[in-house]
C-alpha atoms as a PDB file:
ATOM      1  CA  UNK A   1       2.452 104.561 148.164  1.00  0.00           C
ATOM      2  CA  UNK A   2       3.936 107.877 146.796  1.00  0.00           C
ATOM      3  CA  UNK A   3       7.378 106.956 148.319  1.00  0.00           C
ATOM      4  CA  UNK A   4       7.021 103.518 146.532  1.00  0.00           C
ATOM      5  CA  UNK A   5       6.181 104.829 143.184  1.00  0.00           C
ATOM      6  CA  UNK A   6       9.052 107.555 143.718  1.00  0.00           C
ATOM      7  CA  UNK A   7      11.392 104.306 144.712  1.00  0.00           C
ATOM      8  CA  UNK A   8      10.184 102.397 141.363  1.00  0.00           C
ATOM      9  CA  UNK A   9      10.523 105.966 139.468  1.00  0.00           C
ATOM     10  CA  UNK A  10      13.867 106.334 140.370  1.00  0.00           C
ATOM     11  CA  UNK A  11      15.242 102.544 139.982  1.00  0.00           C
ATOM     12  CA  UNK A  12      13.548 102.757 136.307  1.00  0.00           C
ATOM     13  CA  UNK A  13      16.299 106.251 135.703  1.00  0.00           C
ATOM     14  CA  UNK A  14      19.266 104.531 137.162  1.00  0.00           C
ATOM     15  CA  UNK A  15      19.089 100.780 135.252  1.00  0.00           C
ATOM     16  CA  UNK A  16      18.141 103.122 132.157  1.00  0.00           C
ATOM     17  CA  UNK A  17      21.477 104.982 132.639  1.00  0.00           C
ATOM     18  CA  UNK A  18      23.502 101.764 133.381  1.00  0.00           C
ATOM     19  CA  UNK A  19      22.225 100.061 130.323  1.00  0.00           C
ATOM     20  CA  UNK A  20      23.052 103.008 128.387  1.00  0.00           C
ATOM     21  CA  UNK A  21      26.798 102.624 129.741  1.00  0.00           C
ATOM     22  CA  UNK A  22      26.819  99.305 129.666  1.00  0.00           C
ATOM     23  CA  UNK A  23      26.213  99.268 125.866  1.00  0.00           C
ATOM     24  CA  UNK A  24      28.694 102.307 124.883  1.00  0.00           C
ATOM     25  CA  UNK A  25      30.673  99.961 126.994  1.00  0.00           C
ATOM     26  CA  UNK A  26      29.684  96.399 124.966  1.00  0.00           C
ATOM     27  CA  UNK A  27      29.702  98.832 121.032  1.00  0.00           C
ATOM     28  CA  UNK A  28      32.727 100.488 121.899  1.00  0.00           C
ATOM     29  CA  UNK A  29      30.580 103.430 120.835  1.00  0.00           C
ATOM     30  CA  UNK A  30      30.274 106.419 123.242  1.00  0.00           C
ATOM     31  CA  UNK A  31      27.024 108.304 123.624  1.00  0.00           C
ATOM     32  CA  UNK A  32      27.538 112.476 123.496  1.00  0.00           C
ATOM     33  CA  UNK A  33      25.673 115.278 125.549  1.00  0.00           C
ATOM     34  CA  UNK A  34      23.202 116.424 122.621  1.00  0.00           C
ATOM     35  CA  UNK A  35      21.950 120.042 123.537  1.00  0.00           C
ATOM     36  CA  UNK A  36      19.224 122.985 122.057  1.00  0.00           C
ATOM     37  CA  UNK A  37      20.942 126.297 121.060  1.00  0.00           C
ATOM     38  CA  UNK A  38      19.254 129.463 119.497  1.00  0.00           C
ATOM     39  CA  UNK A  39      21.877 130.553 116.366  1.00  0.00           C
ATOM     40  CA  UNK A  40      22.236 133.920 117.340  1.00  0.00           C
ATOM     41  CA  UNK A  41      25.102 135.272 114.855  1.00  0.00           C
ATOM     42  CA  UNK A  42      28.078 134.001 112.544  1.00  0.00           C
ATOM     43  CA  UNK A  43      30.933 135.113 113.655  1.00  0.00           C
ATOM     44  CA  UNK A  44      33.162 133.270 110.158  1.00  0.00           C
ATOM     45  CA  UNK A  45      32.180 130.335 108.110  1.00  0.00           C
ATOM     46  CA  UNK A  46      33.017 127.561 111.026  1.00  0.00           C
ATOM     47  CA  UNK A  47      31.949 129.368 114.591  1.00  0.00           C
ATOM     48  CA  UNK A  48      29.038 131.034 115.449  1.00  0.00           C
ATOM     49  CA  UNK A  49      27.424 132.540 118.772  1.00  0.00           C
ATOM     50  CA  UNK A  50      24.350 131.457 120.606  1.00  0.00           C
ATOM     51  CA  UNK A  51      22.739 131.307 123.945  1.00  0.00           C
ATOM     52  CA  UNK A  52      24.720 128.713 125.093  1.00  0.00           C
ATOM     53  CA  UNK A  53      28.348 131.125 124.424  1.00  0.00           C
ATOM     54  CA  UNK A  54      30.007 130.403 121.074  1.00  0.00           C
ATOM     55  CA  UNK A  55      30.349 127.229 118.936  1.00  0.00           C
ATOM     56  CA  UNK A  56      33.167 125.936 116.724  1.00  0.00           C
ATOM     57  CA  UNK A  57      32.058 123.631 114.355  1.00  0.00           C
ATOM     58  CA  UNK A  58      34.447 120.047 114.493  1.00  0.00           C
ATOM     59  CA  UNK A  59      35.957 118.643 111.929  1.00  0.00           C
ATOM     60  CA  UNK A  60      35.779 121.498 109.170  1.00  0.00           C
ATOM     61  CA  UNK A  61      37.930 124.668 108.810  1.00  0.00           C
ATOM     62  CA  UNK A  62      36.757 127.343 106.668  1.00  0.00           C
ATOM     63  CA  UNK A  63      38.325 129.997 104.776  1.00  0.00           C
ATOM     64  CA  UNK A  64      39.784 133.325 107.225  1.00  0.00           C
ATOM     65  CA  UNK A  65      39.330 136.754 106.148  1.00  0.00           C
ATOM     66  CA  UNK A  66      40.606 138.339 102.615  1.00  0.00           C
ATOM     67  CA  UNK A  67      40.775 134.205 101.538  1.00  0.00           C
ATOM     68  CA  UNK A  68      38.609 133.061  98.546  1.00  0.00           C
ATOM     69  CA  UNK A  69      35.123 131.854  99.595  1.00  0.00           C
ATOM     70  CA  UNK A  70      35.391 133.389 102.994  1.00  0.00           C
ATOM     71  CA  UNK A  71      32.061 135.475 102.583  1.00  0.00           C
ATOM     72  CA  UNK A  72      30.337 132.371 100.700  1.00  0.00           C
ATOM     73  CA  UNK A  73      31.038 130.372 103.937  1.00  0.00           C
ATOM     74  CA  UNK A  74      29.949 133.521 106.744  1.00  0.00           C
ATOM     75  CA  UNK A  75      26.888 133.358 104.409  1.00  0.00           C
ATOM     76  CA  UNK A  76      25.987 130.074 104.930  1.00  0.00           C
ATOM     77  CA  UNK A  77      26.164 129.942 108.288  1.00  0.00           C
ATOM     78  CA  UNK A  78      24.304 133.274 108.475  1.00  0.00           C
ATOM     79  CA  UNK A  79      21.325 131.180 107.174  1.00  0.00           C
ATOM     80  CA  UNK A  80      20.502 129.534 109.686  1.00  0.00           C
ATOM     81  CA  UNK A  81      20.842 132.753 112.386  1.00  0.00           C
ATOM     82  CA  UNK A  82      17.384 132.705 114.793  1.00  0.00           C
ATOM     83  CA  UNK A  83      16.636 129.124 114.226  1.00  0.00           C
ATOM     84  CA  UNK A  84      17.493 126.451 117.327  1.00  0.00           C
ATOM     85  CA  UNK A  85      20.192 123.817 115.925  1.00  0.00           C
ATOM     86  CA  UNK A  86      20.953 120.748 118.034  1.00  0.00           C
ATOM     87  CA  UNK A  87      24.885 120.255 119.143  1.00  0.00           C
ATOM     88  CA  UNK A  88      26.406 117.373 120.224  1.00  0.00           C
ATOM     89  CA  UNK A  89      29.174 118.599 122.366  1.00  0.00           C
ATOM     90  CA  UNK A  90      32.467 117.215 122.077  1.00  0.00           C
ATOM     91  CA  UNK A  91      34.747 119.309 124.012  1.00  0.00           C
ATOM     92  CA  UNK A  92      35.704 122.575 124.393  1.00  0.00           C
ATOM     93  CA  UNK A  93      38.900 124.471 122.874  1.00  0.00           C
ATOM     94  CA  UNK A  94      41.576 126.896 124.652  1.00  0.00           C
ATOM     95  CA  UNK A  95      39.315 129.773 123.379  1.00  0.00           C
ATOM     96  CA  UNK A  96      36.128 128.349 125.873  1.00  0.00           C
ATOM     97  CA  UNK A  97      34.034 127.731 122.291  1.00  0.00           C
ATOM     98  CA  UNK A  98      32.397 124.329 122.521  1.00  0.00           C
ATOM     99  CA  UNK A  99      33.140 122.041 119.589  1.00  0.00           C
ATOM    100  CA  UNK A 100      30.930 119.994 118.335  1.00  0.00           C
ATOM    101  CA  UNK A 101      28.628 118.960 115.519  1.00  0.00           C
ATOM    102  CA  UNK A 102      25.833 120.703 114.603  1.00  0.00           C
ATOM    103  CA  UNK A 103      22.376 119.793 113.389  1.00  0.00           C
ATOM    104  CA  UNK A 104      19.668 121.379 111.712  1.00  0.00           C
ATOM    105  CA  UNK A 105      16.024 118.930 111.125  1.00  0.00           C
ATOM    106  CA  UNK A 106      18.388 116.611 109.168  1.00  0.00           C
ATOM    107  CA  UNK A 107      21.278 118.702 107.603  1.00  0.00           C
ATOM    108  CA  UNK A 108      24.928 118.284 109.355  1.00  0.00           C
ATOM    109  CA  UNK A 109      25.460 121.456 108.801  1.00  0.00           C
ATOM    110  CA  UNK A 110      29.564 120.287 109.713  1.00  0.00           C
ATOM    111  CA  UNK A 111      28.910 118.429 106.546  1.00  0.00           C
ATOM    112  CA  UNK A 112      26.760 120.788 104.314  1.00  0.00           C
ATOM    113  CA  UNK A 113      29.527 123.237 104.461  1.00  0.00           C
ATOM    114  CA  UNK A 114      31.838 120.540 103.018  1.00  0.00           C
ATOM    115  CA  UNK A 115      29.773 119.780 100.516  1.00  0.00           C
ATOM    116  CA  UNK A 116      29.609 123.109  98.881  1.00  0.00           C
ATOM    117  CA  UNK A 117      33.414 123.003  98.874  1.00  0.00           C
ATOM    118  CA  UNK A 118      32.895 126.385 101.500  1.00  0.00           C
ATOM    119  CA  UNK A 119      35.589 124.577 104.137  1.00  0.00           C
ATOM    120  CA  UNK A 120      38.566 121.830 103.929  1.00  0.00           C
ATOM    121  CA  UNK A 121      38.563 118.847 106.596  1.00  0.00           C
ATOM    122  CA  UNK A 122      40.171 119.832 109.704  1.00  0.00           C
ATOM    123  CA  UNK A 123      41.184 116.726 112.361  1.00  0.00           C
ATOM    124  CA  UNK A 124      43.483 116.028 115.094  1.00  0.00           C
ATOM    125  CA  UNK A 125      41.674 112.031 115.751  1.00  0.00           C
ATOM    126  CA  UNK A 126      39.427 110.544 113.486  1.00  0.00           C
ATOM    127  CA  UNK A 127      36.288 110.301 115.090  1.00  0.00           C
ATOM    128  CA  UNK A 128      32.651 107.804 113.351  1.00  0.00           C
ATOM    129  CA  UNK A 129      31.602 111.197 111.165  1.00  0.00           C
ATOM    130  CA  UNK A 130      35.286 110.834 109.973  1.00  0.00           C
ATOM    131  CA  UNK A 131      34.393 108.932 106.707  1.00  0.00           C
ATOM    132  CA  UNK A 132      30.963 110.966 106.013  1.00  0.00           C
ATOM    133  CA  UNK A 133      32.950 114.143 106.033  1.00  0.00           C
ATOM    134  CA  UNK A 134      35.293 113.053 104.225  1.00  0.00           C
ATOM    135  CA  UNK A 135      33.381 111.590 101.347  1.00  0.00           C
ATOM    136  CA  UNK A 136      31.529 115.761 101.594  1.00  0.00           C
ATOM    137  CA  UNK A 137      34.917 116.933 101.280  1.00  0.00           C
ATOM    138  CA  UNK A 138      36.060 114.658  97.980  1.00  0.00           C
ATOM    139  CA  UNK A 139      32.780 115.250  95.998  1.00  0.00           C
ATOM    140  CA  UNK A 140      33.177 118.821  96.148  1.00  0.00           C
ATOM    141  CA  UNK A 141      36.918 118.833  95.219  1.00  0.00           C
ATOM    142  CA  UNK A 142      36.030 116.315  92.437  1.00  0.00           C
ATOM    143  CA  UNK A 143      33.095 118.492  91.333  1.00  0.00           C
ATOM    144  CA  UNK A 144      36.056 121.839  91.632  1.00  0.00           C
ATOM    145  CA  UNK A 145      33.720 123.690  93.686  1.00  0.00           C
ATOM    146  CA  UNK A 146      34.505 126.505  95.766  1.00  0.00           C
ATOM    147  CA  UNK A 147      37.994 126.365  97.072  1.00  0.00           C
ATOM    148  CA  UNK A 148      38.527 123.662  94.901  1.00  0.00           C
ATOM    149  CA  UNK A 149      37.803 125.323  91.788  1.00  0.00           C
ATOM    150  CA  UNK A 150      41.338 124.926  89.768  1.00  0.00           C
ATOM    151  CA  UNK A 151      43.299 127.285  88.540  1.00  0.00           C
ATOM    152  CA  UNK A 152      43.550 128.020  84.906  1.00  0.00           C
ATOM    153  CA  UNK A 153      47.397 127.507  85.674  1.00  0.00           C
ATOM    154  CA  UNK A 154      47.030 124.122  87.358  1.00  0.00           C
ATOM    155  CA  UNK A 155      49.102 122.280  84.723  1.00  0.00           C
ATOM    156  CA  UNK A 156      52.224 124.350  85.235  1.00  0.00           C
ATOM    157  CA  UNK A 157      52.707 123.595  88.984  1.00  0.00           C
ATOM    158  CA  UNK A 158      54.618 120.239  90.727  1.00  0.00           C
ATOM    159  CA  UNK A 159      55.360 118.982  93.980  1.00  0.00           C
ATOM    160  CA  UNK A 160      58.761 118.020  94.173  1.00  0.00           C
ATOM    161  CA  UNK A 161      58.890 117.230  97.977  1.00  0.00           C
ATOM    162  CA  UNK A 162      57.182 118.388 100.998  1.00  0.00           C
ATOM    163  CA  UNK A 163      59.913 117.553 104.329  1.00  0.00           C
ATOM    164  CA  UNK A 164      57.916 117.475 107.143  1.00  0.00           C
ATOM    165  CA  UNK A 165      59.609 116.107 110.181  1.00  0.00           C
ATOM    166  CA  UNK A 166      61.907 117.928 111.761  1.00  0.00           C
ATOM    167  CA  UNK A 167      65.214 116.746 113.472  1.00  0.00           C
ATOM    168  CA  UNK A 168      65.098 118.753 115.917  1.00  0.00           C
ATOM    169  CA  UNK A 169      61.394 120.767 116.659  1.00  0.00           C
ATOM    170  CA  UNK A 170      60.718 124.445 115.191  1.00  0.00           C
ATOM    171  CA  UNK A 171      64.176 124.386 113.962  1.00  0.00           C
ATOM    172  CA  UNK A 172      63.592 125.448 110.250  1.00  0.00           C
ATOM    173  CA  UNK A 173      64.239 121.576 109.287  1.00  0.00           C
ATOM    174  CA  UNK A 174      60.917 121.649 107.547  1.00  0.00           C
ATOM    175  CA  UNK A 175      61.295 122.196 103.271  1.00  0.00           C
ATOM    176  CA  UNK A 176      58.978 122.326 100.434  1.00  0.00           C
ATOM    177  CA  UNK A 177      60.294 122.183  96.842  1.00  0.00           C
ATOM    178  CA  UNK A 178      57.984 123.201  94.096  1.00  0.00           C
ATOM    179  CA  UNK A 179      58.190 123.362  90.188  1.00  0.00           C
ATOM    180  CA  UNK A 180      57.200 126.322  88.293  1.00  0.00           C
ATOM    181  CA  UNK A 181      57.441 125.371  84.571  1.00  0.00           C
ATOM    182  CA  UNK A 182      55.160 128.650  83.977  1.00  0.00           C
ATOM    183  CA  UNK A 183      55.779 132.403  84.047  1.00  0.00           C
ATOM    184  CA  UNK A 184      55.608 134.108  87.892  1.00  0.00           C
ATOM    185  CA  UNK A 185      52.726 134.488  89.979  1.00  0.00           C
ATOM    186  CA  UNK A 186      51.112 135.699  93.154  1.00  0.00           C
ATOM    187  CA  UNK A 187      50.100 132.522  95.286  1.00  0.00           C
ATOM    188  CA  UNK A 188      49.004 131.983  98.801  1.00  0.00           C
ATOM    189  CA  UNK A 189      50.084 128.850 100.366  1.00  0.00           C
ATOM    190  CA  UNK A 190      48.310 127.040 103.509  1.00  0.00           C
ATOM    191  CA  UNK A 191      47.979 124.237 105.393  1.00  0.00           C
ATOM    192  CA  UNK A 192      45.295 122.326 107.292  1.00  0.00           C
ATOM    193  CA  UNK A 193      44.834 125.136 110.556  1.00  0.00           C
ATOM    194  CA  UNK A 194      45.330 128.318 107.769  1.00  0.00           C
ATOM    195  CA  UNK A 195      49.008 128.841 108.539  1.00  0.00           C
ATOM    196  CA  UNK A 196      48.805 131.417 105.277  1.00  0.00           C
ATOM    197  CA  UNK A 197      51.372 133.038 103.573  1.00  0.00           C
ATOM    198  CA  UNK A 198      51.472 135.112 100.398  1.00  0.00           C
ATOM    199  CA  UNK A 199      54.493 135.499  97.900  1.00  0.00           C
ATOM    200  CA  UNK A 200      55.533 135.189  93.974  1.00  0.00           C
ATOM    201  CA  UNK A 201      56.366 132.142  92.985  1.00  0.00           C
ATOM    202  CA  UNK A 202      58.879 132.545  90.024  1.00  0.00           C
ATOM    203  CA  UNK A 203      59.533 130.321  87.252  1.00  0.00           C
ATOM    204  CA  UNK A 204      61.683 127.354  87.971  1.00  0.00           C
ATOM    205  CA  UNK A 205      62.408 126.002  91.023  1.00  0.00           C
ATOM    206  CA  UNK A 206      61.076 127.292  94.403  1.00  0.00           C
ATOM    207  CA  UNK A 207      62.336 125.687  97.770  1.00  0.00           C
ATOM    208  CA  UNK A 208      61.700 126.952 101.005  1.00  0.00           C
ATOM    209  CA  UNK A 209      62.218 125.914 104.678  1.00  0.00           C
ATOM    210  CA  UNK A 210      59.725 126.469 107.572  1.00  0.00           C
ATOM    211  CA  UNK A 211      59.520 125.981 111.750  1.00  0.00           C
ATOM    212  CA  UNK A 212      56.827 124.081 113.236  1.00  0.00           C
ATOM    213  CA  UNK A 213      53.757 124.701 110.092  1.00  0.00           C
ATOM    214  CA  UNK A 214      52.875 121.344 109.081  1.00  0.00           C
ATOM    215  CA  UNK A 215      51.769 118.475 111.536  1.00  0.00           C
ATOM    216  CA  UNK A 216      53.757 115.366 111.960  1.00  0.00           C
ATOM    217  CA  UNK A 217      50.544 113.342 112.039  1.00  0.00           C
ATOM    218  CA  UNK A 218      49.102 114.516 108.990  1.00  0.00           C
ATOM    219  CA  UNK A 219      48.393 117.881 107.091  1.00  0.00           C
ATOM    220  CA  UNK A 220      47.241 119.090 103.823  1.00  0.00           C
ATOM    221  CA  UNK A 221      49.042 121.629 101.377  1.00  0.00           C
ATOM    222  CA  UNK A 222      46.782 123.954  99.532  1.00  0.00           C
ATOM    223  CA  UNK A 223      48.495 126.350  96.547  1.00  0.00           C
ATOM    224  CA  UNK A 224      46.518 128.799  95.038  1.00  0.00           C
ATOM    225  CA  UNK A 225      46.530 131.546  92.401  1.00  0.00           C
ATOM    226  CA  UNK A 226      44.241 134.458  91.518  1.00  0.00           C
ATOM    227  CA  UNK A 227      42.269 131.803  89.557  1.00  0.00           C
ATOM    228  CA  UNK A 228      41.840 128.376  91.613  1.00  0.00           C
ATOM    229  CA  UNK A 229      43.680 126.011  93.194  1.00  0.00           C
ATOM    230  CA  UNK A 230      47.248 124.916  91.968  1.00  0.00           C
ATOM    231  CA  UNK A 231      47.884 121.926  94.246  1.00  0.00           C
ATOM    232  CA  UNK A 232      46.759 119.973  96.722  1.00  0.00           C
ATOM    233  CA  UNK A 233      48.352 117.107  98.954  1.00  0.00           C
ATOM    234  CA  UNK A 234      47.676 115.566 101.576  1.00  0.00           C
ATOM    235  CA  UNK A 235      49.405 113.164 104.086  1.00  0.00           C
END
């Protein structure tokens, strides 16, 4: 009898599993490993450690050290240091951090950090939180908070062109012309994976090549001031 009941026990797990396959299979959906981790520390805005090793957040990247808002975004993630958050794993990155999505009760915290306007969306594929993040991502840049918060000389600077394919790879084929119809200023410029650089950008016109910054597939260019943003575009 207890072999039979094992038996039935058993048969019940494996049709379970194959129904769950079969449907991923049927939805085109796939079903993630969801796992318990203890928040132990925040290491920036977008990774943290816990019992389980450390954990990049997906889809988000936040601002690096000496960057506007980079303290605003530790310090939300530092809120939720000793409780358990629930990850569904993705994958992990050349670093050995698992990447994933993060939850807390209810709160994707992936998502609450876009919200606040405390990260930028970061993606190489479009996955089904896609369109959620990035509908947290446009009300905080339409509300100008955080790193979206303009700059008081936003009216001055244009995008003349942004070259981004390259002839011939991390050959300095790439070139960005910009308009300064204001006085100089000290700006940062970044893309989507906080490629950074610092500089004054003079009145009048400003080109510049680079090797190998922005992504064929898609990017974003952020220009900032003391005060805000200057521009943003994205491909």
């Amino acid at each position: 009898m207890k072999i039979l009941n094992v038996l039935v026990f058993l048969l019940f797990i494996m049709t379970f599993i194959l129904l769950g396959y079969l449907a991923s299979e049927m939805t085109g959906k796939v079903t993630y490993e969801r796992v318990y981790a203890n928040l132990t520390r925040a290491i920036d805005g977008d990774t943290f450690d816990s019992d389980i090793g450390k954990v990049r957040l997906l889809g988000i990247n936040t601002p690096e050290k000496k960057q506007p808002f980079y303290k605003e975004a530790k310090d939300y993630l530092t809120g939720y240091e000793g409780k358990t958050v629930e990850i569904e794993t993705r994958s992990k990155d050349k670093y050995d951090r698992t990447l994933g999505y993060v939850y807390y009760s209810d709160i994707l915290v992936n998502k609450g950090i876009l919200e606040l306007g405390l990260a930028n969306l970061y993606y190489y594929e479009k996955d089904e939180n896609y369109e959620s993040m990035k509908k947290a991502e446009e009300f905080a840049r339409n509300n100008g908070m955080g790193i979206w918060k303009k700059s008081d000389n936003e009216s001055c600077v244009e995008l003349v062109n942004l070259k981004y394919v390259e002839q011939e790879r991390c050959n300095n084929q790439e070139q960005l012309i910009i308009n300064n119809n204001c006085g100089s200023m000290n700006v940062s410029l970044k893309d989507d994976a906080n490629h950074i650089e610092r500089f004054i950008l003079k009145q009048g016109v400003y080109i510049k090549n680079f090797s190998c910054v922005w992504n064929d597939a898609g990017d974003s260019l952020f220009l900032r001031d003391e005060s805000g943003i200057l521009l943003f575009y994205r491909y």
